[in-house]
C-alpha atoms as a PDB file:
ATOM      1  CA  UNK A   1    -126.388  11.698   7.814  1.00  0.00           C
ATOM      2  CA  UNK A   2    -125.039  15.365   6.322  1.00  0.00           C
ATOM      3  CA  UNK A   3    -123.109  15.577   2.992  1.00  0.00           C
ATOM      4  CA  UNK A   4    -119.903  16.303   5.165  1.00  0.00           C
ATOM      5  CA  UNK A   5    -119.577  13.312   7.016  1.00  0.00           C
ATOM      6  CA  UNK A   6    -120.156  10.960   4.045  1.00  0.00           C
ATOM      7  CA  UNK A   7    -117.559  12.800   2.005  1.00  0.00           C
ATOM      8  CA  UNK A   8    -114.973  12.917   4.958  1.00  0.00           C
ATOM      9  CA  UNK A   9    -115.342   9.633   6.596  1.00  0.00           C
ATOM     10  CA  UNK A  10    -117.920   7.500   6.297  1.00  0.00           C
ATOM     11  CA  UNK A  11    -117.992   6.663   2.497  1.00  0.00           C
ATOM     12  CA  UNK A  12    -114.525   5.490   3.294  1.00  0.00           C
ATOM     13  CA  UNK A  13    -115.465   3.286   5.961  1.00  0.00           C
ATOM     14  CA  UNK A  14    -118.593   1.892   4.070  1.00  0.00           C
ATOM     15  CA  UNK A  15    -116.112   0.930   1.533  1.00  0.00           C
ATOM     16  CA  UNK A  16    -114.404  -1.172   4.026  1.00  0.00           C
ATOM     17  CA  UNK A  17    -117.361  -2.970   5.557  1.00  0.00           C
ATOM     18  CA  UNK A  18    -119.205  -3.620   1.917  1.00  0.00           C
ATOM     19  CA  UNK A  19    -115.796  -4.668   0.757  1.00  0.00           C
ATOM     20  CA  UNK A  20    -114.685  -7.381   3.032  1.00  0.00           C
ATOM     21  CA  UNK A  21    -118.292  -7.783   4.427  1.00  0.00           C
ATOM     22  CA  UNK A  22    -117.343  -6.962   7.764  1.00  0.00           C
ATOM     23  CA  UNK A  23    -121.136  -6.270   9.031  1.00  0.00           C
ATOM     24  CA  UNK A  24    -123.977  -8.536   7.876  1.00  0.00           C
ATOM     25  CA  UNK A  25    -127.446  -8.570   9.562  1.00  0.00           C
ATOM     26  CA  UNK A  26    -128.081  -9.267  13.004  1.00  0.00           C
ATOM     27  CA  UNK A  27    -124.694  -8.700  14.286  1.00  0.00           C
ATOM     28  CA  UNK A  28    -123.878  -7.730  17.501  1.00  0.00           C
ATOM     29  CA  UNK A  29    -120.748  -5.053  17.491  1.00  0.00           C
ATOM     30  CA  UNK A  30    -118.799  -4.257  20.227  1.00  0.00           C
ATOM     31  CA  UNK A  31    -116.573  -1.548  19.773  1.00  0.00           C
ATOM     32  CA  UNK A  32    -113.465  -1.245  21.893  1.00  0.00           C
ATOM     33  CA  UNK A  33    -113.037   2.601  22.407  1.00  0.00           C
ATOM     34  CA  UNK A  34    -109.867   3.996  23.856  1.00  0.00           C
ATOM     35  CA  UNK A  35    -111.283   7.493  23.735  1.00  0.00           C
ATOM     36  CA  UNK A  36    -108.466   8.380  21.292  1.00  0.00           C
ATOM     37  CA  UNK A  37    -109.386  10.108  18.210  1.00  0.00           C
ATOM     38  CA  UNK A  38    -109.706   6.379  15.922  1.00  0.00           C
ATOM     39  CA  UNK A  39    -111.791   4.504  17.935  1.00  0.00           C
ATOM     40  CA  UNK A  40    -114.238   7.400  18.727  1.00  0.00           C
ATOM     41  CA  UNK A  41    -114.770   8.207  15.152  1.00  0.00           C
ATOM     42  CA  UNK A  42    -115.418   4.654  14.799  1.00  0.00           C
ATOM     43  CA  UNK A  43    -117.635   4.133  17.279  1.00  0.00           C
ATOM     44  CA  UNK A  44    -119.885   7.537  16.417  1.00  0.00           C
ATOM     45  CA  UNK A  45    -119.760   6.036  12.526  1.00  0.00           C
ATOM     46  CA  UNK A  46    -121.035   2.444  13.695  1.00  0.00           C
ATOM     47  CA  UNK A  47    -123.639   3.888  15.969  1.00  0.00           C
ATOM     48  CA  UNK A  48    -124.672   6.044  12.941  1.00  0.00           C
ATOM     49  CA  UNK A  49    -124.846   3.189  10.856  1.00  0.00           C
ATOM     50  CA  UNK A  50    -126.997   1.467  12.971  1.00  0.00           C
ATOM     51  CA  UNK A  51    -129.255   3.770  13.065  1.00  0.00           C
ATOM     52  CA  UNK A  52    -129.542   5.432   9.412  1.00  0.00           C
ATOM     53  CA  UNK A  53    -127.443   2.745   7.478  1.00  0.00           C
ATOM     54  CA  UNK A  54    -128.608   0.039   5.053  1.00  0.00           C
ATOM     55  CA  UNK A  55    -127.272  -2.819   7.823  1.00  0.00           C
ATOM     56  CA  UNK A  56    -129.209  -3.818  10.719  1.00  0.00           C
ATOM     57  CA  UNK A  57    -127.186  -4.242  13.569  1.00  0.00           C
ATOM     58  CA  UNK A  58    -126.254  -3.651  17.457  1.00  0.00           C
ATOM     59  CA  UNK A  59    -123.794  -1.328  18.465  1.00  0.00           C
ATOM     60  CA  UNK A  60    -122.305  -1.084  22.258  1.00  0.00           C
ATOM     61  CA  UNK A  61    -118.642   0.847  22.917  1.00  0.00           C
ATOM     62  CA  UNK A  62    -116.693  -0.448  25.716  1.00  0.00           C
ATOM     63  CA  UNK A  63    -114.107   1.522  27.150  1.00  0.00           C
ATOM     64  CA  UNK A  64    -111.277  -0.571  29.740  1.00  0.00           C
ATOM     65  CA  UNK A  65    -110.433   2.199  32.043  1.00  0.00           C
ATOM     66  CA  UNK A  66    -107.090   0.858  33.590  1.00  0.00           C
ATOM     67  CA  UNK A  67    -106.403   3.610  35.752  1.00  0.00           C
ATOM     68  CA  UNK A  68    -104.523   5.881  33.533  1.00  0.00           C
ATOM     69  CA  UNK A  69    -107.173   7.741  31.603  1.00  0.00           C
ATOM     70  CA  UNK A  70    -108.644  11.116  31.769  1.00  0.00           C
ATOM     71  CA  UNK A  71    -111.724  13.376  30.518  1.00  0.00           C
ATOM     72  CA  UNK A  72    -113.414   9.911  30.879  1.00  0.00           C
ATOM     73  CA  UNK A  73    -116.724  12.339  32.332  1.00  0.00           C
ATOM     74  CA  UNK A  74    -116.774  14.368  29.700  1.00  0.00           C
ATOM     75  CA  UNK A  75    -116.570  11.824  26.828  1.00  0.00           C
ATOM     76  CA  UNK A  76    -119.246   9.656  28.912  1.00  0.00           C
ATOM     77  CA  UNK A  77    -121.346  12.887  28.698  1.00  0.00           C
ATOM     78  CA  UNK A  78    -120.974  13.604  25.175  1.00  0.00           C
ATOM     79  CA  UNK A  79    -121.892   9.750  24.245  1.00  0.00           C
ATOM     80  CA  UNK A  80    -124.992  10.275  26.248  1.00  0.00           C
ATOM     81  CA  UNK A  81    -125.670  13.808  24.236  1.00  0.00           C
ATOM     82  CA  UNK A  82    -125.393  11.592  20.997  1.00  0.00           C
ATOM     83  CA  UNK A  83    -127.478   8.416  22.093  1.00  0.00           C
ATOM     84  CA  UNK A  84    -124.337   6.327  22.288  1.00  0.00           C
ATOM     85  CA  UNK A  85    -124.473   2.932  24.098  1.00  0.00           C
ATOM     86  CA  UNK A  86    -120.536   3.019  25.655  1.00  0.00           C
ATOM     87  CA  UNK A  87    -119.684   0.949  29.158  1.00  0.00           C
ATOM     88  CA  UNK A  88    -117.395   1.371  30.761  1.00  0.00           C
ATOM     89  CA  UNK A  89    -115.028  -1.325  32.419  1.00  0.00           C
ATOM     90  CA  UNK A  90    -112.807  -0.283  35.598  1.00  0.00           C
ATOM     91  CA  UNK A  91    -110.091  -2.837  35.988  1.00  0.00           C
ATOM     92  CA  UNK A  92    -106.393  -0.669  37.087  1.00  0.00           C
ATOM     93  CA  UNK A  93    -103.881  -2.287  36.336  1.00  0.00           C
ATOM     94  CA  UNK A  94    -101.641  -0.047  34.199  1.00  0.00           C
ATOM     95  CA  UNK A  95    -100.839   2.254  37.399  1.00  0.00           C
ATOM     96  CA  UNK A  96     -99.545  -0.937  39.140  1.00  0.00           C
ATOM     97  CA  UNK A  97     -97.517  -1.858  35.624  1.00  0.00           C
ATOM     98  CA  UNK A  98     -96.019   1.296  35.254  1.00  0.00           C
ATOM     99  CA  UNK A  99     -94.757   1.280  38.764  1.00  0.00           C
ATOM    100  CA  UNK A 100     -93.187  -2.099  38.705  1.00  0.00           C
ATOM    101  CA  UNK A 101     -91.905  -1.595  35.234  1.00  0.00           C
ATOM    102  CA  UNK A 102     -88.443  -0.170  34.247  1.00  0.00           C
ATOM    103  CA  UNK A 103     -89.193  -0.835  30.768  1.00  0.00           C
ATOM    104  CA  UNK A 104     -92.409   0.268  28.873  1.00  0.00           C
ATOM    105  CA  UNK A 105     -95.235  -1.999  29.478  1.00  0.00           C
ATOM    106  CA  UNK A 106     -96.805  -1.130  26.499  1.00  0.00           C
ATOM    107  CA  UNK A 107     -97.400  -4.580  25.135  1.00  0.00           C
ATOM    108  CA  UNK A 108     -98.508  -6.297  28.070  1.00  0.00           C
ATOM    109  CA  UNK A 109    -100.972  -3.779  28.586  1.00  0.00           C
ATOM    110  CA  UNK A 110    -102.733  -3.605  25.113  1.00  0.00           C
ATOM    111  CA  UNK A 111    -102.890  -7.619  25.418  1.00  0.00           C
ATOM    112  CA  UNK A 112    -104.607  -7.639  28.683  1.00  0.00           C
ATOM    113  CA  UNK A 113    -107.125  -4.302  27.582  1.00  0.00           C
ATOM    114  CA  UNK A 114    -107.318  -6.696  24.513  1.00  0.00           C
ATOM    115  CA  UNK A 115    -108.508  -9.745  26.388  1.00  0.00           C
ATOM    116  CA  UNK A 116    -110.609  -7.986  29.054  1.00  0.00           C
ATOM    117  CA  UNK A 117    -112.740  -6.735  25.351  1.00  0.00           C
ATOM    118  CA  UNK A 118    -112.588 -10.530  24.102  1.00  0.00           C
ATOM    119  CA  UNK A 119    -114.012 -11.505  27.760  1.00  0.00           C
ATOM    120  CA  UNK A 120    -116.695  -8.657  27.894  1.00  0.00           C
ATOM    121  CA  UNK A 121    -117.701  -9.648  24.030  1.00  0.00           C
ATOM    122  CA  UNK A 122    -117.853 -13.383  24.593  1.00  0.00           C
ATOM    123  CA  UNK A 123    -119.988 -12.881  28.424  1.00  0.00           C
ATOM    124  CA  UNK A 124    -122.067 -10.880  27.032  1.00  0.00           C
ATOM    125  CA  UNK A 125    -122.930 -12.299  23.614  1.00  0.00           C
ATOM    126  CA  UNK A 126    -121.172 -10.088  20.769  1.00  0.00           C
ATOM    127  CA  UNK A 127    -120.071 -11.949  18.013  1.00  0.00           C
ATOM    128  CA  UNK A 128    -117.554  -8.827  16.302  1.00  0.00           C
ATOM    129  CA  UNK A 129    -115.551  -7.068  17.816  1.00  0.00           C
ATOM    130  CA  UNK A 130    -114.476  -3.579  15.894  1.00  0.00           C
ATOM    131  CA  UNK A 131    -111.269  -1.534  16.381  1.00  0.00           C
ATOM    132  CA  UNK A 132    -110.012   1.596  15.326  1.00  0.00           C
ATOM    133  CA  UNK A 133    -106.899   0.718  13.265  1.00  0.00           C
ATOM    134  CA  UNK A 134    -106.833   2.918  10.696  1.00  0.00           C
ATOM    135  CA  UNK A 135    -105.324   3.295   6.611  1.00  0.00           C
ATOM    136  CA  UNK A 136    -101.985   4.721   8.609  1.00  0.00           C
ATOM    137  CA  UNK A 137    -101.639   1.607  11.684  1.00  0.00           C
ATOM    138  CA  UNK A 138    -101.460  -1.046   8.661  1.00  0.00           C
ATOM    139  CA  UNK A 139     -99.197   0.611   6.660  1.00  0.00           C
ATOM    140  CA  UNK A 140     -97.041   1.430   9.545  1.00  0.00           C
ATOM    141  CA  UNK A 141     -97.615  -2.279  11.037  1.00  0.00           C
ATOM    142  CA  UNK A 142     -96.349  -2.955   7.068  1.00  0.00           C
ATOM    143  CA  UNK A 143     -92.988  -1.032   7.357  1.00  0.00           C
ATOM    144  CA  UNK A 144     -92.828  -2.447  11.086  1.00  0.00           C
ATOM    145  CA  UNK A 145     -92.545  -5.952   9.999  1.00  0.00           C
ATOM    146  CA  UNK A 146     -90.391  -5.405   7.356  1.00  0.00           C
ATOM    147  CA  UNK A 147     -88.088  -3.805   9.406  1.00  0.00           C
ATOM    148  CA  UNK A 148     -88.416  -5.941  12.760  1.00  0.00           C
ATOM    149  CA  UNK A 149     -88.854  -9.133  11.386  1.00  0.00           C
ATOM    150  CA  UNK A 150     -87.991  -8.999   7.448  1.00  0.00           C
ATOM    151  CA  UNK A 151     -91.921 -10.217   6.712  1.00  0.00           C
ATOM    152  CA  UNK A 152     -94.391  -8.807   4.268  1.00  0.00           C
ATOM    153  CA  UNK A 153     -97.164  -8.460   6.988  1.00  0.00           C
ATOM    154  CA  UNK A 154    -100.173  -6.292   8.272  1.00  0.00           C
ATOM    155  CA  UNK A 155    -103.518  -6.424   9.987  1.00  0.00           C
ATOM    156  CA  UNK A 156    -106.280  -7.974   7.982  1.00  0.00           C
ATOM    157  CA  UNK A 157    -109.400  -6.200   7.680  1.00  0.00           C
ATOM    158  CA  UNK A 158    -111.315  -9.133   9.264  1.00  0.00           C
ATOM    159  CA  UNK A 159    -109.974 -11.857  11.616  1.00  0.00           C
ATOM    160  CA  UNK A 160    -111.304 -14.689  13.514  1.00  0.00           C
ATOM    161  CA  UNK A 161    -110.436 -15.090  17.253  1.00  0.00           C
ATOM    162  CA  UNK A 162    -112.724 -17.836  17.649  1.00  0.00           C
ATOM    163  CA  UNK A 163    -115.472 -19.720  16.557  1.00  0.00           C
ATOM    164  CA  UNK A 164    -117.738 -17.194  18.386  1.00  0.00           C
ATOM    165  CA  UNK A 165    -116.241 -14.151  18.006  1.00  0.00           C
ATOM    166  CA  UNK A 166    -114.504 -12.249  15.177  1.00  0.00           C
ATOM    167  CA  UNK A 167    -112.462  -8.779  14.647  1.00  0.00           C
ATOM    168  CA  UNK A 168    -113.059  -6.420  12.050  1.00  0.00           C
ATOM    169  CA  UNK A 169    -111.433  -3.279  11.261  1.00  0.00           C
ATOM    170  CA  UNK A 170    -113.807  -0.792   9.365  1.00  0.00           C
ATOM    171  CA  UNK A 171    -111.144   2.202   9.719  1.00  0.00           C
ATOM    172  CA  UNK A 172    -108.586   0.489   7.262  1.00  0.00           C
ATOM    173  CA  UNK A 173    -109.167   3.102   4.165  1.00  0.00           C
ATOM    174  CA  UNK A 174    -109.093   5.656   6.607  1.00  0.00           C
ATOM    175  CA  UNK A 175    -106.140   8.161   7.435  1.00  0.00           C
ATOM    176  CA  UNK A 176    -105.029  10.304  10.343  1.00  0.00           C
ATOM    177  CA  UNK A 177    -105.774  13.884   8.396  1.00  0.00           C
ATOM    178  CA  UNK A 178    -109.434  13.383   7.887  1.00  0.00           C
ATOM    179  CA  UNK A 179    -110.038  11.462  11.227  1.00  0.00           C
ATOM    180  CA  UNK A 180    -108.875  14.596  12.992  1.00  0.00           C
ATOM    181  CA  UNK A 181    -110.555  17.032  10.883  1.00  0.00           C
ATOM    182  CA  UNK A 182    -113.999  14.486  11.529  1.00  0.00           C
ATOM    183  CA  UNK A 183    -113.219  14.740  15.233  1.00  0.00           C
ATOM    184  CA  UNK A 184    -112.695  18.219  15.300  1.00  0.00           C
ATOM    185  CA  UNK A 185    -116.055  19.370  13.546  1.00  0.00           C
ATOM    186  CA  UNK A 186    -118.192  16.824  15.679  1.00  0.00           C
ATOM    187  CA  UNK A 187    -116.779  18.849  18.329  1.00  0.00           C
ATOM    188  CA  UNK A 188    -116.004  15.268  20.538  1.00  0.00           C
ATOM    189  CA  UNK A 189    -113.667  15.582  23.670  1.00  0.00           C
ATOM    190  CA  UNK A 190    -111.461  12.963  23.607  1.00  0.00           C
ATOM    191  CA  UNK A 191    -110.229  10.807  26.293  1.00  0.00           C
ATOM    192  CA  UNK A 192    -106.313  11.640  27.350  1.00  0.00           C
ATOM    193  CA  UNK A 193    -103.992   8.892  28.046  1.00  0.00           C
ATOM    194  CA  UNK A 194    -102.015  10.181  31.214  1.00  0.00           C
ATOM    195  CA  UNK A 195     -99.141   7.107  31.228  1.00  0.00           C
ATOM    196  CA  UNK A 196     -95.606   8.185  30.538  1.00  0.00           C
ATOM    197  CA  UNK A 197     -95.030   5.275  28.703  1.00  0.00           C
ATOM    198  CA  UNK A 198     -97.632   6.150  26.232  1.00  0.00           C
ATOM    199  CA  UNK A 199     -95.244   6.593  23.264  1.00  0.00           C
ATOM    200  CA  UNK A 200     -93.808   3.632  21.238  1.00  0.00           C
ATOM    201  CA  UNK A 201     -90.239   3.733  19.998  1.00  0.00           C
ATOM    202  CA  UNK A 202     -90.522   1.723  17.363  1.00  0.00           C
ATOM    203  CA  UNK A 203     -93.560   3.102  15.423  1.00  0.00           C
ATOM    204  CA  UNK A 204     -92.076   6.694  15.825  1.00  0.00           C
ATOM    205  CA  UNK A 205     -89.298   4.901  13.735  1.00  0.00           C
ATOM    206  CA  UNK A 206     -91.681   4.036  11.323  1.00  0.00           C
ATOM    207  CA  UNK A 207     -93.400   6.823  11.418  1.00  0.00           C
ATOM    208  CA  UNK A 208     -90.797   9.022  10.331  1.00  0.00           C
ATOM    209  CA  UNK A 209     -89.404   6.564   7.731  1.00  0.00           C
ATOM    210  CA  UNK A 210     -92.863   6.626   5.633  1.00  0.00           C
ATOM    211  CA  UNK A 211     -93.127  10.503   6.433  1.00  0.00           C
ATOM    212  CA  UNK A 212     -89.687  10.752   4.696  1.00  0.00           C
ATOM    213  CA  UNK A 213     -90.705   8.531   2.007  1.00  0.00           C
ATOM    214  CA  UNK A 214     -93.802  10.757   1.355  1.00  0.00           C
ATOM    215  CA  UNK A 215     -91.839  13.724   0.501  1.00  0.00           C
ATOM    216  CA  UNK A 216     -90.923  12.363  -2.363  1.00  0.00           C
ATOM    217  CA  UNK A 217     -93.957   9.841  -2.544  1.00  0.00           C
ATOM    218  CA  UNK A 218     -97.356  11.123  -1.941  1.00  0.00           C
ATOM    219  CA  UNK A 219     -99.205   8.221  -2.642  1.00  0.00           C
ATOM    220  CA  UNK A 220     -97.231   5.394  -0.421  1.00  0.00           C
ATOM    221  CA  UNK A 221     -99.424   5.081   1.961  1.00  0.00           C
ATOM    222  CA  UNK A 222    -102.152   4.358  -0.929  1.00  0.00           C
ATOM    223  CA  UNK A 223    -100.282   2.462  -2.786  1.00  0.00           C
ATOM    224  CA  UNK A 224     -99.190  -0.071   0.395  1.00  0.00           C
ATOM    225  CA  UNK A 225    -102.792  -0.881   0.821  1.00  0.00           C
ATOM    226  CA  UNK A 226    -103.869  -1.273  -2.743  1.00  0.00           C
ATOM    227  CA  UNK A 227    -100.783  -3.892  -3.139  1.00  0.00           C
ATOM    228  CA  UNK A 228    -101.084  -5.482   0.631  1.00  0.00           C
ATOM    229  CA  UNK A 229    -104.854  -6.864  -1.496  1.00  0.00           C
ATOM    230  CA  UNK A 230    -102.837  -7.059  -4.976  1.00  0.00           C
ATOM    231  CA  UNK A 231    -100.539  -9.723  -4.280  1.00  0.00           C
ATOM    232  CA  UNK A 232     -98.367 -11.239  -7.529  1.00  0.00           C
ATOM    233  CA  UNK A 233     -97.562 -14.531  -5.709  1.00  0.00           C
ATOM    234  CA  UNK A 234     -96.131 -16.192  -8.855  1.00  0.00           C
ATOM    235  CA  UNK A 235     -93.509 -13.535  -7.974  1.00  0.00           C
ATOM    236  CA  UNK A 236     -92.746 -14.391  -4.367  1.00  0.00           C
ATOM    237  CA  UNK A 237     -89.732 -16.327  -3.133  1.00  0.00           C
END
């Protein structure tokens, strides 16, 4: 692994997976890869891990292709250039969502790419599942709550979805900046999502709100994750 990559990225997602012990020998990792810029970063760092890391484990990317995606040969080539186990799963249903939707289908089509990933994992015997939510998703998810529900809330670093099967998100220290500038000299063609419903309202909104914050505030996005795992509960109502 080259001095750039551990100073850009992957020191940052080590810290995540040595922190909350996300990987531990003999796992089997199934990555869910949208072809977007987070989950192919993660999926390149896991498969590098694999390989050259200090954990032994199994690696395998699975991309749902639900009729809406493109590039999808030239990202299947570049995985094969890099020795990069990725299936991919044809299932189309967000054509036929879109079309009988006059409201964006957004949700109903992350749950069901969601599920098809828990299906694949459990049929085929991974026991973790990783996605690519990164440092900027849980803060956002944060402000989200806050703001749509009046909860302190985010994503954990590690969940449980069953007694066979558990989520981990190694991408959580992680921000947007380096993850394109990581993307960018690994020279990897992303995936394009060609819905029109592709954009979600409500995460703009929060978006901009911690953009505007971070004028003023640099460090907010920081400083939401160090205190989402520095909770004073003695000073909670």
């Amino acid at each position: 692994m080259k001095r750039w990559m551990q100073n850009l990225f992957i020191k940052n997602i080590r810290r995540a997976i040595d922190g909350y012990e996300m990987i531990k020998p003999g796992d089997r990792i199934l990555v869910g890869v949208s072809g977007g810029k987070d989950s192919s970063l993660l999926f390149y760092t896991l498969s590098l891990l694999s390989k050259y890391g200090p954990y032994s484990f199994q690696v395998t990317g699975l991309t749902v292709d639900h009729g809406l995606i493109g590039n999808i040969d030239a990202y299947k080539a570049y995985c094969e250039s890099e020795g990069l186990d990725l299936k991919i799963h044809e299932e189309h249903y967000a054509l036929k969502l879109s079309l009988e939707s006059d409201y964006a289908p957004c949700y109903t089509c992350s749950r069901l790419r969601k599920g098809i990933i828990k299906r694949y994992a459990l049929e085929n015997g991974y026991n973790k599942i990783a996605l690519g939510h990164t440092k900027d998703d849980l803060v956002e998810t944060f402000v989200m709550n806050i703001l749509q529900h009046g909860k302190i809330a985010t994503m954990p670093p590690v969940s449980s979805l069953d007694d066979d099967v558990s989520m981990i998100r190694p991408l959580m220290y992680l921000d947007e900046v380096s993850i394109i500038a990581a993307i960018d000299a690994l020279k990897m063609p992303l995936m394009k999502d060609i819905c029109d419903f592709s954009h979600n309202r409500l995460r703009s909104h929060s978006e901009d709100l911690i953009r505007q914050i971070e004028l003023t505030s640099p460090e907010f996005s920081d400083k939401v994750i160090q205190a989402l795992g520095n909770v004073d509960r003695n000073r909670l109502l």
